[in-house]
C-alpha atoms as a PDB file:
ATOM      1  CA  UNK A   1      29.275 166.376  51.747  1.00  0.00           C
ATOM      2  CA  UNK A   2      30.300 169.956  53.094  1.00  0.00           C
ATOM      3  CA  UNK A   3      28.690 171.700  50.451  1.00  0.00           C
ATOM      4  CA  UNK A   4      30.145 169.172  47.478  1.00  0.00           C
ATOM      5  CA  UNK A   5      28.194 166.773  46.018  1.00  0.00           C
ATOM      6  CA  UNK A   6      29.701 162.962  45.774  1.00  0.00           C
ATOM      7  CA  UNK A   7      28.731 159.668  43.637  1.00  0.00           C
ATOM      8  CA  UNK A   8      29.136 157.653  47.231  1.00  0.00           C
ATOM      9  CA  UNK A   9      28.389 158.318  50.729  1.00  0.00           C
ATOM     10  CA  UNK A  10      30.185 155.440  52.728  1.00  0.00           C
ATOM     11  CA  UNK A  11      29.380 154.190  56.065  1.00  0.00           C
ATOM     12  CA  UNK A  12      31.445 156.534  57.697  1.00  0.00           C
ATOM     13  CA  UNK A  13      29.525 159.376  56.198  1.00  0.00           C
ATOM     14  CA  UNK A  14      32.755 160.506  53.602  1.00  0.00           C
ATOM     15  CA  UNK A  15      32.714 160.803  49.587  1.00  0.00           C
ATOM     16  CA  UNK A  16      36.441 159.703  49.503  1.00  0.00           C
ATOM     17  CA  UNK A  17      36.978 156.433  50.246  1.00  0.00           C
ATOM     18  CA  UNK A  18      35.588 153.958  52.526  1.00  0.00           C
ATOM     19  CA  UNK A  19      37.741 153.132  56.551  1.00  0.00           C
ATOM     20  CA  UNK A  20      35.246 150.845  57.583  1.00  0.00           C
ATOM     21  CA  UNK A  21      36.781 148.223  54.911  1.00  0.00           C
ATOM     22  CA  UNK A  22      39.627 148.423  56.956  1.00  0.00           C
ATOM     23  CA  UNK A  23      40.370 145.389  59.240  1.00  0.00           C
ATOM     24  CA  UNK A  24      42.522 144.817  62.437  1.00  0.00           C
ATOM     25  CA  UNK A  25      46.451 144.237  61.794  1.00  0.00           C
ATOM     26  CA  UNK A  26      48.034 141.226  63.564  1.00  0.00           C
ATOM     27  CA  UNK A  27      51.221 143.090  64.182  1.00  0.00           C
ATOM     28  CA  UNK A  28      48.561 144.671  66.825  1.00  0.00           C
ATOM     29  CA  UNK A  29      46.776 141.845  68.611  1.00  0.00           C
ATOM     30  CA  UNK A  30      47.586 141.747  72.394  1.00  0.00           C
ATOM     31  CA  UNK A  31      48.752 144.867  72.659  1.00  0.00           C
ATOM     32  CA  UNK A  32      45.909 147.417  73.352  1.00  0.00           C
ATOM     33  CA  UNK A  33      43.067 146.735  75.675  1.00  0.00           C
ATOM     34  CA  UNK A  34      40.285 148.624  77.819  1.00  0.00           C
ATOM     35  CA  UNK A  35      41.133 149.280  81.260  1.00  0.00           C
ATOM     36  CA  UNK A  36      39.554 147.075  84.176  1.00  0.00           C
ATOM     37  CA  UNK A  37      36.029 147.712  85.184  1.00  0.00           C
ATOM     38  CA  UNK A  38      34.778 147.982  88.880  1.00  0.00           C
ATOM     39  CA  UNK A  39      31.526 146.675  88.728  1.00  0.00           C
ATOM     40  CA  UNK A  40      31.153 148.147  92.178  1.00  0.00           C
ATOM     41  CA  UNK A  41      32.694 151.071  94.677  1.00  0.00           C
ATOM     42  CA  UNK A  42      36.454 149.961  94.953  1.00  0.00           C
ATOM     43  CA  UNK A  43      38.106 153.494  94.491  1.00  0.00           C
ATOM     44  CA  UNK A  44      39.181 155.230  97.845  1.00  0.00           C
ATOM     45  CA  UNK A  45      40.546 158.588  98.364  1.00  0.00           C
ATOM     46  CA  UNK A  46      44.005 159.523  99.350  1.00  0.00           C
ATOM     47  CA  UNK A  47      43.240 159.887 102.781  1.00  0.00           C
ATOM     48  CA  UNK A  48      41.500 156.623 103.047  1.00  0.00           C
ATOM     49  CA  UNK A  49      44.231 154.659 101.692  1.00  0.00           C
ATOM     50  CA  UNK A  50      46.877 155.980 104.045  1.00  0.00           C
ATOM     51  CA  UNK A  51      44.707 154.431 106.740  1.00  0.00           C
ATOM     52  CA  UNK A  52      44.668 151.421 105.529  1.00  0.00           C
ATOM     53  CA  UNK A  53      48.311 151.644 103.982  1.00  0.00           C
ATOM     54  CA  UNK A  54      49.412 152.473 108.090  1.00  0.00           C
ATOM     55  CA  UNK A  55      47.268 149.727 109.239  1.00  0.00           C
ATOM     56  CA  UNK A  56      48.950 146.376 110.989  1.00  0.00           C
ATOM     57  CA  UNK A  57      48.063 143.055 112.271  1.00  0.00           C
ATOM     58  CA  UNK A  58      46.150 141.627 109.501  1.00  0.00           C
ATOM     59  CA  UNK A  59      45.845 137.531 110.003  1.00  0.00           C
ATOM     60  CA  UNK A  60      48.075 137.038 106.754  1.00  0.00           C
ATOM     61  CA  UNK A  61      51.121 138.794 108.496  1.00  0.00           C
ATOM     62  CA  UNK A  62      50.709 140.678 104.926  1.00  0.00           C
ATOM     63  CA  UNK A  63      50.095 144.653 104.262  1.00  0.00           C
ATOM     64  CA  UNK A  64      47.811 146.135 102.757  1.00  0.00           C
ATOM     65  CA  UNK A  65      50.313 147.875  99.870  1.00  0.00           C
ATOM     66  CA  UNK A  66      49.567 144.148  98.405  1.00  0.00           C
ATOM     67  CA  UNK A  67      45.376 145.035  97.666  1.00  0.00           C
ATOM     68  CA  UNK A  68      45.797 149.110  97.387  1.00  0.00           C
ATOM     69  CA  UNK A  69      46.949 150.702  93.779  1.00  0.00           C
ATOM     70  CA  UNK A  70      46.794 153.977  92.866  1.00  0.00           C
ATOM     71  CA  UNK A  71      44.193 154.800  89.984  1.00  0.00           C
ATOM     72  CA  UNK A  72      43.854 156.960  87.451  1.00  0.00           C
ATOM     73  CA  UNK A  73      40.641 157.500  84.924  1.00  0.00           C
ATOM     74  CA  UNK A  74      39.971 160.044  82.038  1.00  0.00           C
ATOM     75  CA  UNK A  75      39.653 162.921  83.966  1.00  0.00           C
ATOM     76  CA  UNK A  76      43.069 161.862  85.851  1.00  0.00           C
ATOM     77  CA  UNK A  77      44.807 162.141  82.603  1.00  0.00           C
ATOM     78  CA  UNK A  78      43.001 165.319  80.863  1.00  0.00           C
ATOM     79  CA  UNK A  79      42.515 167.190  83.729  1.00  0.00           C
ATOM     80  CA  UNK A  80      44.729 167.247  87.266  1.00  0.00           C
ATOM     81  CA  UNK A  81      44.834 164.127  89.224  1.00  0.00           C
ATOM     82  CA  UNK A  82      42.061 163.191  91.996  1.00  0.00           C
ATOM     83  CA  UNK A  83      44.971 161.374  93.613  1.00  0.00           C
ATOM     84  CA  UNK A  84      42.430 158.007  94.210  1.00  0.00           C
ATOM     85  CA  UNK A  85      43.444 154.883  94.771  1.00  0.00           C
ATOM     86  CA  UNK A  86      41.813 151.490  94.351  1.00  0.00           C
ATOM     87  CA  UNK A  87      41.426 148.310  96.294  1.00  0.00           C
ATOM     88  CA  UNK A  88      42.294 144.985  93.775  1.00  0.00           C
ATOM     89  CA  UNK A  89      42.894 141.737  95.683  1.00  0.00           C
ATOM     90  CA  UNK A  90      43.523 140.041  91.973  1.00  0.00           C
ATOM     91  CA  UNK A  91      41.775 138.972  89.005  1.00  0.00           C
ATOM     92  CA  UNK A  92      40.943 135.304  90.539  1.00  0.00           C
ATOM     93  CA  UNK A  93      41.336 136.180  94.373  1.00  0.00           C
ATOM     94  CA  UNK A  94      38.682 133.748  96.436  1.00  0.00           C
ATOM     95  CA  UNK A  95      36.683 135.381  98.820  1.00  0.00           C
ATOM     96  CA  UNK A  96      38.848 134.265 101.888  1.00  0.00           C
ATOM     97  CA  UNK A  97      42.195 135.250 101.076  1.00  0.00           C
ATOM     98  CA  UNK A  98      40.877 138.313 100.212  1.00  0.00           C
ATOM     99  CA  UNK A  99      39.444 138.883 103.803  1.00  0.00           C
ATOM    100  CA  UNK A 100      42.640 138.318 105.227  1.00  0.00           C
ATOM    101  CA  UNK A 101      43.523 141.736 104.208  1.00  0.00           C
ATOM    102  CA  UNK A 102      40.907 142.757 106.740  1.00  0.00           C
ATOM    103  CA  UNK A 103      40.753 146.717 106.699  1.00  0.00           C
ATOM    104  CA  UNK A 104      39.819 147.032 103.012  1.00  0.00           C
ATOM    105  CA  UNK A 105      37.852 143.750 102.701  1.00  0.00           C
ATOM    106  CA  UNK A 106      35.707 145.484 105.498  1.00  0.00           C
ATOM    107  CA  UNK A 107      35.754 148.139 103.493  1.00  0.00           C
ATOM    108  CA  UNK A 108      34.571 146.748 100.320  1.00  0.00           C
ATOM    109  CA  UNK A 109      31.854 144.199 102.023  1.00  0.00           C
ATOM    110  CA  UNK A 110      29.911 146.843 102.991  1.00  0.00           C
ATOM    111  CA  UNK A 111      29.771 148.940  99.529  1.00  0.00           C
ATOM    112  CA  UNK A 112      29.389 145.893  97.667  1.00  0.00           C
ATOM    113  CA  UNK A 113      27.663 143.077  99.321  1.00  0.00           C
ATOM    114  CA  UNK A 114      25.422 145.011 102.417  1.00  0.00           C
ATOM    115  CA  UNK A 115      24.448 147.930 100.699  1.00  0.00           C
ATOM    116  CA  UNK A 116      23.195 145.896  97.632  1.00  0.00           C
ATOM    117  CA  UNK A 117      21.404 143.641 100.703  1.00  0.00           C
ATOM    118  CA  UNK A 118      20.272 147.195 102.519  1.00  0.00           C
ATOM    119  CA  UNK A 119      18.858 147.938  99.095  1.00  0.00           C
ATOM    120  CA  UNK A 120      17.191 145.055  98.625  1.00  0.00           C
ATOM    121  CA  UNK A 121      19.133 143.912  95.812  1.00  0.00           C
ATOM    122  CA  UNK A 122      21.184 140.372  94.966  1.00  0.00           C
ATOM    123  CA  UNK A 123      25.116 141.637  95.073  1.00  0.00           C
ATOM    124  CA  UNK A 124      26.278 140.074  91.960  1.00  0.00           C
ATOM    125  CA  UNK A 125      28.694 137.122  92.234  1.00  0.00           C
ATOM    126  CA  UNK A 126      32.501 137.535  93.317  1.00  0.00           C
ATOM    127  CA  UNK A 127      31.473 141.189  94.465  1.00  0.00           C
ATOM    128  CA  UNK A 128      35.010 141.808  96.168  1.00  0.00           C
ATOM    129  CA  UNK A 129      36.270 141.513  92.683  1.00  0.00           C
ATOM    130  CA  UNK A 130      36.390 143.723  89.538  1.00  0.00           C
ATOM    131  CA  UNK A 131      33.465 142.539  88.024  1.00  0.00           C
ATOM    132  CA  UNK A 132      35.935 142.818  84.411  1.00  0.00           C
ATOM    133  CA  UNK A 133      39.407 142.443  85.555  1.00  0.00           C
ATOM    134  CA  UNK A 134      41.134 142.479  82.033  1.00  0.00           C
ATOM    135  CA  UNK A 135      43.284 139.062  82.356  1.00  0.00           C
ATOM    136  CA  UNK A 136      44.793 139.810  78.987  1.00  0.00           C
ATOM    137  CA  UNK A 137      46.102 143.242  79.879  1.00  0.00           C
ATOM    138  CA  UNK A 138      47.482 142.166  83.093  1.00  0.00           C
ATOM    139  CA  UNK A 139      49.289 139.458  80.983  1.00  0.00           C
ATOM    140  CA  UNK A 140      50.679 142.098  78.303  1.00  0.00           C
ATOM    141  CA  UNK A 141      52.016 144.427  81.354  1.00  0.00           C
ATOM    142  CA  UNK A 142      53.826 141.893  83.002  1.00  0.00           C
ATOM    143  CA  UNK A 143      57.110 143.148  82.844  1.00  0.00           C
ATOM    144  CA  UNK A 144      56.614 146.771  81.724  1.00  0.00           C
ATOM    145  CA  UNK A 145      58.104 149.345  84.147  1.00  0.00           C
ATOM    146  CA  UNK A 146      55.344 152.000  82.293  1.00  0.00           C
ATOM    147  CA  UNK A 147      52.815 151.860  79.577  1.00  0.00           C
ATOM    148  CA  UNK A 148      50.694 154.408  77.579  1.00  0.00           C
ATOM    149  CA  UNK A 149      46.966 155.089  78.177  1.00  0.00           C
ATOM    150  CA  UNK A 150      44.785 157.361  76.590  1.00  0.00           C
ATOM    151  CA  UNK A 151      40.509 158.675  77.282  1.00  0.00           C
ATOM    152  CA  UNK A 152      38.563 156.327  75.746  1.00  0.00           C
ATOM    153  CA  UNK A 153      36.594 159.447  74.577  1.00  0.00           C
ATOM    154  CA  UNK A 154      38.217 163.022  74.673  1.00  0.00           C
ATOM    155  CA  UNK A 155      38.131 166.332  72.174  1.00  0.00           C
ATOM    156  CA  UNK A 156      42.117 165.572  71.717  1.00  0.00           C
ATOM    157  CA  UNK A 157      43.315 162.583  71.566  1.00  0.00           C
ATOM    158  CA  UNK A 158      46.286 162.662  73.694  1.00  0.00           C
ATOM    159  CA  UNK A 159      48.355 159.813  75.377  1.00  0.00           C
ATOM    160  CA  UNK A 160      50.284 159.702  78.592  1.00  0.00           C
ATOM    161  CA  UNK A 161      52.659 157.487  80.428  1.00  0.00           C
ATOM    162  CA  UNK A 162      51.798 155.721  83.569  1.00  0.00           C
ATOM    163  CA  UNK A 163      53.415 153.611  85.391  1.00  0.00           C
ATOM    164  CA  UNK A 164      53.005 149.916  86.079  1.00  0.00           C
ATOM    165  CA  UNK A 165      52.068 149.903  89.852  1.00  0.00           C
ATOM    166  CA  UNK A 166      49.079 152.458  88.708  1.00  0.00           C
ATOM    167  CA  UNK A 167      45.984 151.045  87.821  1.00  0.00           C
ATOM    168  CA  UNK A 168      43.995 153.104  84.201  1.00  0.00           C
ATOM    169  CA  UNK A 169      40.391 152.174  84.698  1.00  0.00           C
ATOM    170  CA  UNK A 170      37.767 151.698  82.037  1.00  0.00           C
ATOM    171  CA  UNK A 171      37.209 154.765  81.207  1.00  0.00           C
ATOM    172  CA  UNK A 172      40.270 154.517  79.458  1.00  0.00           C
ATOM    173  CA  UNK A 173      42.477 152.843  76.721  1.00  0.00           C
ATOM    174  CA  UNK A 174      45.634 151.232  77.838  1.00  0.00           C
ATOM    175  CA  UNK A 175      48.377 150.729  75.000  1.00  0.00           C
ATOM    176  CA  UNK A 176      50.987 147.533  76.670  1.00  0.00           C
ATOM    177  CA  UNK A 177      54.437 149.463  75.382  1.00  0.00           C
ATOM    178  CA  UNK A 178      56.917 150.984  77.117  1.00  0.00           C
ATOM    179  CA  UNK A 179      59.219 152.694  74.132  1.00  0.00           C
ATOM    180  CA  UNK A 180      59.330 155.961  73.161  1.00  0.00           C
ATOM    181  CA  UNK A 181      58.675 155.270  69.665  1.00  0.00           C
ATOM    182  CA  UNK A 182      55.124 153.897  70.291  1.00  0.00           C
ATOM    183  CA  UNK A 183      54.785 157.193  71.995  1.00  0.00           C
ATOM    184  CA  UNK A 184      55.799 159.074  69.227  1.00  0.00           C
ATOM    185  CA  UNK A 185      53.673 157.218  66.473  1.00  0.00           C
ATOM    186  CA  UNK A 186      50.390 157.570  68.512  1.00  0.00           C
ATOM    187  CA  UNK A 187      51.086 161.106  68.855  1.00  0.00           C
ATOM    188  CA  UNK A 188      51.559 161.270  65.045  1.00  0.00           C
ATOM    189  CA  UNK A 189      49.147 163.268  62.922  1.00  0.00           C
ATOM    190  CA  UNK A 190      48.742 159.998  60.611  1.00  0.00           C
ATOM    191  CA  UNK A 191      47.563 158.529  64.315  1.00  0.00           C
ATOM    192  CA  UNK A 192      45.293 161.144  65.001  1.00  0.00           C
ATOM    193  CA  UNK A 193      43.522 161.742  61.366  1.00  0.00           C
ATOM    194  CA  UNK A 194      42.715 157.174  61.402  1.00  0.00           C
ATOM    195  CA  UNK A 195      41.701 157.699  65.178  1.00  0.00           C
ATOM    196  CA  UNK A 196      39.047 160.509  64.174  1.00  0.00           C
ATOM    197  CA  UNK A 197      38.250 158.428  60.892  1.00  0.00           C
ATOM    198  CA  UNK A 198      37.819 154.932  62.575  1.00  0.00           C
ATOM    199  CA  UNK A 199      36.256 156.754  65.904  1.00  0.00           C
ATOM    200  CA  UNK A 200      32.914 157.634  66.339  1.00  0.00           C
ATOM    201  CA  UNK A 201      32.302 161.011  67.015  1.00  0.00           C
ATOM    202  CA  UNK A 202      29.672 162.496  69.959  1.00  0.00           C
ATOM    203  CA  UNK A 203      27.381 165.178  68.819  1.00  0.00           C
ATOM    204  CA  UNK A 204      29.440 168.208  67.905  1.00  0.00           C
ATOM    205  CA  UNK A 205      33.198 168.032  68.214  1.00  0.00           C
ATOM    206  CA  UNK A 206      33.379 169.913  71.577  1.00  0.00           C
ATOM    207  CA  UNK A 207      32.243 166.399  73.083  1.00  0.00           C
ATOM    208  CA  UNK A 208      35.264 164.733  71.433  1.00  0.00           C
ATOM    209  CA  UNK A 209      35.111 160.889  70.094  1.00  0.00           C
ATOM    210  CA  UNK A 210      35.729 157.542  70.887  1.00  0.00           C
ATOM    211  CA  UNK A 211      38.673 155.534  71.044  1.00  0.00           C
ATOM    212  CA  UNK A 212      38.920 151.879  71.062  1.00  0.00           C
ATOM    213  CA  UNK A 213      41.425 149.110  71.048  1.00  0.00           C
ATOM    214  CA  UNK A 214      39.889 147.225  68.999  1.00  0.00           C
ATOM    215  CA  UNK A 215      38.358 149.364  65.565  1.00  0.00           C
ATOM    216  CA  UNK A 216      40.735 152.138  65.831  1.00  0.00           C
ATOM    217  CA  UNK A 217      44.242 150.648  67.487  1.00  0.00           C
ATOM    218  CA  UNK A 218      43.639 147.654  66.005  1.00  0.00           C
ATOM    219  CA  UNK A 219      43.491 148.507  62.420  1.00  0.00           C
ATOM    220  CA  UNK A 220      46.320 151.492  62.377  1.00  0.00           C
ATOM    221  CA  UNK A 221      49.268 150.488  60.336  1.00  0.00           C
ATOM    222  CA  UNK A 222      51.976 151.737  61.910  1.00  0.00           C
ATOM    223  CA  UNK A 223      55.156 152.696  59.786  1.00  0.00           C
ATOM    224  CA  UNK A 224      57.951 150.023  59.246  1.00  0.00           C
ATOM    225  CA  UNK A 225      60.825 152.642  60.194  1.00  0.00           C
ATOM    226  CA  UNK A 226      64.743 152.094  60.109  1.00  0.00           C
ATOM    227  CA  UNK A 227      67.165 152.006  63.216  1.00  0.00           C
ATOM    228  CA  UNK A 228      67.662 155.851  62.292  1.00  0.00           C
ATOM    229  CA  UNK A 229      64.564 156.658  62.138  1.00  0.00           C
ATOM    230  CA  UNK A 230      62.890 154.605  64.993  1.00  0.00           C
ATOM    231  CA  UNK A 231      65.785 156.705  66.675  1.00  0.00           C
ATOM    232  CA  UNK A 232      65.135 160.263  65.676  1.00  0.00           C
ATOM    233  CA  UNK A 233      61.343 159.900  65.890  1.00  0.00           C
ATOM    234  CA  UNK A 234      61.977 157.995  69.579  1.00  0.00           C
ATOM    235  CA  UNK A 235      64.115 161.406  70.441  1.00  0.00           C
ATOM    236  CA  UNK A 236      61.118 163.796  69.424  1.00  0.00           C
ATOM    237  CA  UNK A 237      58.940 161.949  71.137  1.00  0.00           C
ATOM    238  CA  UNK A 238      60.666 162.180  74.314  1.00  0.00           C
ATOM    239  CA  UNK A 239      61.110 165.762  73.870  1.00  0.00           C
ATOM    240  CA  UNK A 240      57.628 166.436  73.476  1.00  0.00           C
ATOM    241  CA  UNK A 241      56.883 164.201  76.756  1.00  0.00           C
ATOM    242  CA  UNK A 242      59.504 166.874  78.501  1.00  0.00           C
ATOM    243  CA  UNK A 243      58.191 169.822  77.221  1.00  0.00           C
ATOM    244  CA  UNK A 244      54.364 168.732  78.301  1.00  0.00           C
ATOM    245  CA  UNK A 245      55.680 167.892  81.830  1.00  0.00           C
ATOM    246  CA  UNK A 246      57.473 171.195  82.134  1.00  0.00           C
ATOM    247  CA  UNK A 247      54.118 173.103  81.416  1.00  0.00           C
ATOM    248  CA  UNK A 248      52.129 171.206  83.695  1.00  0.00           C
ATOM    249  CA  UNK A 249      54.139 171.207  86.865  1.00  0.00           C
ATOM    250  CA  UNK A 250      56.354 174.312  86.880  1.00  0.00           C
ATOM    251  CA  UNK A 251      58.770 174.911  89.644  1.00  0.00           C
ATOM    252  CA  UNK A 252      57.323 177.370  92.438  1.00  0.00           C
ATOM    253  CA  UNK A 253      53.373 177.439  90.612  1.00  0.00           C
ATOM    254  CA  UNK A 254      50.294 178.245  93.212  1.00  0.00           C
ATOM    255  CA  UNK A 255      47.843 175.847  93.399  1.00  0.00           C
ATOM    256  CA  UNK A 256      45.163 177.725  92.049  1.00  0.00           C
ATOM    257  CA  UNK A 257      47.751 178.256  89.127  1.00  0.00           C
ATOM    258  CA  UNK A 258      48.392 174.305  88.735  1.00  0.00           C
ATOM    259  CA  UNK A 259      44.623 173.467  88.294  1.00  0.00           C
ATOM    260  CA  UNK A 260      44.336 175.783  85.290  1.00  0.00           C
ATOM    261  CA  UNK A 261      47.267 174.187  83.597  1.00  0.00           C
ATOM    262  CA  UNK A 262      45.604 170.811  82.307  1.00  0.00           C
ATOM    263  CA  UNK A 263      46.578 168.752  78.966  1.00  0.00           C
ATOM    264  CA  UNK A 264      42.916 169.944  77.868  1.00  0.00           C
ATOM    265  CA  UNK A 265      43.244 173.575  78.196  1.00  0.00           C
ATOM    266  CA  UNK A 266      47.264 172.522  77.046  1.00  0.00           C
ATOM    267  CA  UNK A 267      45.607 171.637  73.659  1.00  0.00           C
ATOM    268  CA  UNK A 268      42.818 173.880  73.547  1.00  0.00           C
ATOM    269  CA  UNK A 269      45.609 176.846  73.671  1.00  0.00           C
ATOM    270  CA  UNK A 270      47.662 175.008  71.354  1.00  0.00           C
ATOM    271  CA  UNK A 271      50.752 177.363  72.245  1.00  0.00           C
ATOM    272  CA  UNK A 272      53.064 177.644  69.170  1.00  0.00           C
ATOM    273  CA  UNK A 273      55.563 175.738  71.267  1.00  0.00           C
ATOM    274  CA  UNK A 274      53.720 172.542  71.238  1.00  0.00           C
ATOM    275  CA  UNK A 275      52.430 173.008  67.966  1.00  0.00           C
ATOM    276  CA  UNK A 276      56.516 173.151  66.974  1.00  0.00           C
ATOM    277  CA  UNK A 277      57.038 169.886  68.568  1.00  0.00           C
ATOM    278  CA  UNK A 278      54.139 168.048  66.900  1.00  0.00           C
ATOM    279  CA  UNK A 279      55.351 169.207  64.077  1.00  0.00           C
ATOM    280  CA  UNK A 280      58.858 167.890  64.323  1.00  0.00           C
ATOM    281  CA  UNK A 281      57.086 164.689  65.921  1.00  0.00           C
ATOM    282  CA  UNK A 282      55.118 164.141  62.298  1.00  0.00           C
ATOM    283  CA  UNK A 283      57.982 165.172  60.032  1.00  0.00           C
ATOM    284  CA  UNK A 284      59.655 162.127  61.744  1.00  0.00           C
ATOM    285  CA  UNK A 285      57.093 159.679  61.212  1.00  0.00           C
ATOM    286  CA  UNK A 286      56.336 160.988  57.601  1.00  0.00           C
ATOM    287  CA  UNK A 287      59.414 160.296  56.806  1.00  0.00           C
ATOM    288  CA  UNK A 288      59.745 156.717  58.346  1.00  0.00           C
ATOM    289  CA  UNK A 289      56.589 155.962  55.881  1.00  0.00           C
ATOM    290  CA  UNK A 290      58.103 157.342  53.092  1.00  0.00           C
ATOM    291  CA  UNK A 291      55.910 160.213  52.806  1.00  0.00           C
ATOM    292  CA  UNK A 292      56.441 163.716  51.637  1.00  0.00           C
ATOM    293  CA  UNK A 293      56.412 165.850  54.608  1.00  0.00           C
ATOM    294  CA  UNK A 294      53.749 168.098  53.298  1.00  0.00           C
ATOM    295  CA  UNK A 295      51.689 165.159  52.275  1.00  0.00           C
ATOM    296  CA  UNK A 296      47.574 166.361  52.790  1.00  0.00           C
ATOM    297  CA  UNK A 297      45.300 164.660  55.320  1.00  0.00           C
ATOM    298  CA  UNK A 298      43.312 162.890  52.613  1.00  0.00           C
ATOM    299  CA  UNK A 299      46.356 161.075  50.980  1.00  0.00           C
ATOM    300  CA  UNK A 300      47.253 160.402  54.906  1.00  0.00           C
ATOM    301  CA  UNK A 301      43.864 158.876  54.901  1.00  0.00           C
ATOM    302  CA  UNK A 302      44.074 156.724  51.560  1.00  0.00           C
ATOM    303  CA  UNK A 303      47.859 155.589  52.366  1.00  0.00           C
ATOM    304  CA  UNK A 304      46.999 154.314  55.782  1.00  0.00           C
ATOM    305  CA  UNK A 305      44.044 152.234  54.454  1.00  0.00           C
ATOM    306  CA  UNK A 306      46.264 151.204  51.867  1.00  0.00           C
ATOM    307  CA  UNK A 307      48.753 149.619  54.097  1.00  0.00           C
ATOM    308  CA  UNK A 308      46.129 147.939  56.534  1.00  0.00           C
ATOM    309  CA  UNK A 309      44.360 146.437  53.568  1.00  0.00           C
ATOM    310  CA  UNK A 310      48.093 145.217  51.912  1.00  0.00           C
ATOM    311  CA  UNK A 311      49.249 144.137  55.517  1.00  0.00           C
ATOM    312  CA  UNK A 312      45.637 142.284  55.951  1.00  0.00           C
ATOM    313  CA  UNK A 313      46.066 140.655  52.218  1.00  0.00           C
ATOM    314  CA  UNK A 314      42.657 141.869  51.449  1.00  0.00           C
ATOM    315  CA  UNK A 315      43.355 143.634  48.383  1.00  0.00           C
ATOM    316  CA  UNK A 316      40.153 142.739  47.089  1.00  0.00           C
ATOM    317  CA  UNK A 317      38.408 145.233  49.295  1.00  0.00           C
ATOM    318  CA  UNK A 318      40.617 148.093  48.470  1.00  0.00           C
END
């Protein structure tokens, strides 16, 4: 392993110890989920959308804000937004309330149902809906004036808010919490190290890894912090979140100047600035775990599986 030899070469290709005995956490059922899948061509650009947002007179007396969200995918979040929206008439819509809202039923008919007929194919069933509308996730944001998402697969595994009227589609991971202490923890270096252990990666590390809600979120054991520190690292976190939007959208910045500043090429650079607030980000999480501050990424490794196996009550396996 890296040049070392090693009694034991677990499933997850380490000689330490073995994550894939680890086993989701209830504290973190129903709270992270993958985004809603299509299943067809319901995304719309900007331009698009302001047609149908302006349009009037459909036979519902309703607009058609009610079916139009804006959407955001992986490249949304890493890169600069596309600015697309999507067309949702609900999870469980029938097929004629949905054509009431006549301009993007229209629309979607004739992506959905008579091209698949042009094509000579059978347009699956309930095409005007997203074929995987994520009822559980709807359920878990009801409420929420924000929540996190993150790429399902990215080099850096970085989250961002977005707000509740925006739809993150399934090429992400969307995290149901609207504090800035989740924030924080995700962000944590204990977060990243189990997200890179319990992720699988693609090819060489340039392609990044995978994220999922349910073998990575699922099994992290978050810390058990006290009003102080769910505080301070809730503060850091916020901070972080500040600087991040201050680099991205300066004040006065060209265009061409805006699409080179990117959370990618953010964390590629890794300016000493951000690598300062991480730092101050994982001090304050350390410390809500009980940990020294200088602790190494192995012992990160061993505590974490430690607490999920504890917090499971499957000692056994440890």
């Amino acid at each position: 392993m890296d040049g070392a030899y090693v009694q034991t070469i677990h499933p997850n290709l380490t000689g330490t110890f073995d994550l894939t005995v680890a086993v989701p956490l209830p504290e973190n059922a129903g709270i992270a989920f993958k985004g809603p899948s299509p299943g067809g061509k319901f995304d719309i650009s900007d331009e698009a959308a302001q047609t149908f947002l302006a349009a009037k007179g459909n036979p519902n007396g309703r607009p058609n804000s009610d079916v139009l969200k804006r959407v955001v995918n992986a490249a949304d979040i890493l890169q600069r937004s596309r600015n697309y929206w999507t067309i949702d008439f609900g999870p469980q819509a029938k097929e004629e309330d949905a054509a009431l809202y006549e301009a993007p039923f229209e629309y979607v008919k004739q992506r959905n149902y008579e091209a698949k007929i042009t094509e000579g194919k059978m347009p699956r069933q309930k095409w005007w809906l997203y074929e995987r509308p994520r009822l559980d996730l709807r359920k878990a944001l009801a409420g929420l004036t924000r929540y996190i998402a993150t790429p399902r697969t990215a080099k850096h595994r970085i989250f961002v808010w977005v707000p509740a009227d925006v739809m993150a589609n399934d090429a992400t991971v969307v995290i149901a919490r609207d504090d800035d202490y989740s924030f924080g923890v995700l962000h944590s270096r204990a977060h990243e190290l189990w997200a890179r252990g319990m992720g699988t990666q693609l090819r060489e590390a340039e392609s990044g890894f995978r994220y999922t809600s349910t073998t990575t979120f699922a099994t992290f054991p978050s810390p058990k912090p006290t009003i102080e520190q769910q505080a301070e690292i809730s503060a850091v976190a916020r901070r972080l979140d500040e600087l991040r939007r201050n680099w991205l959208d300066p004040e006065g910045t060209s265009e061409a100047e805006l699409k080179k500043r990117t959370l990618t090429n953010l964390y590629n650079a890794r300016p000493t600035w951000l690598a300062n607030a991480h730092a101050e980000l994982d001090k304050a999480v350390f410390e809500a775990y009980g940990w020294p501050k200088d602790i190494s990424d192995e012992d990160i490794l061993k505590n974490l599986l430690a607490l999920n196996l504890e917090r499971s009550g499957d000692r056994a396996s440890a």
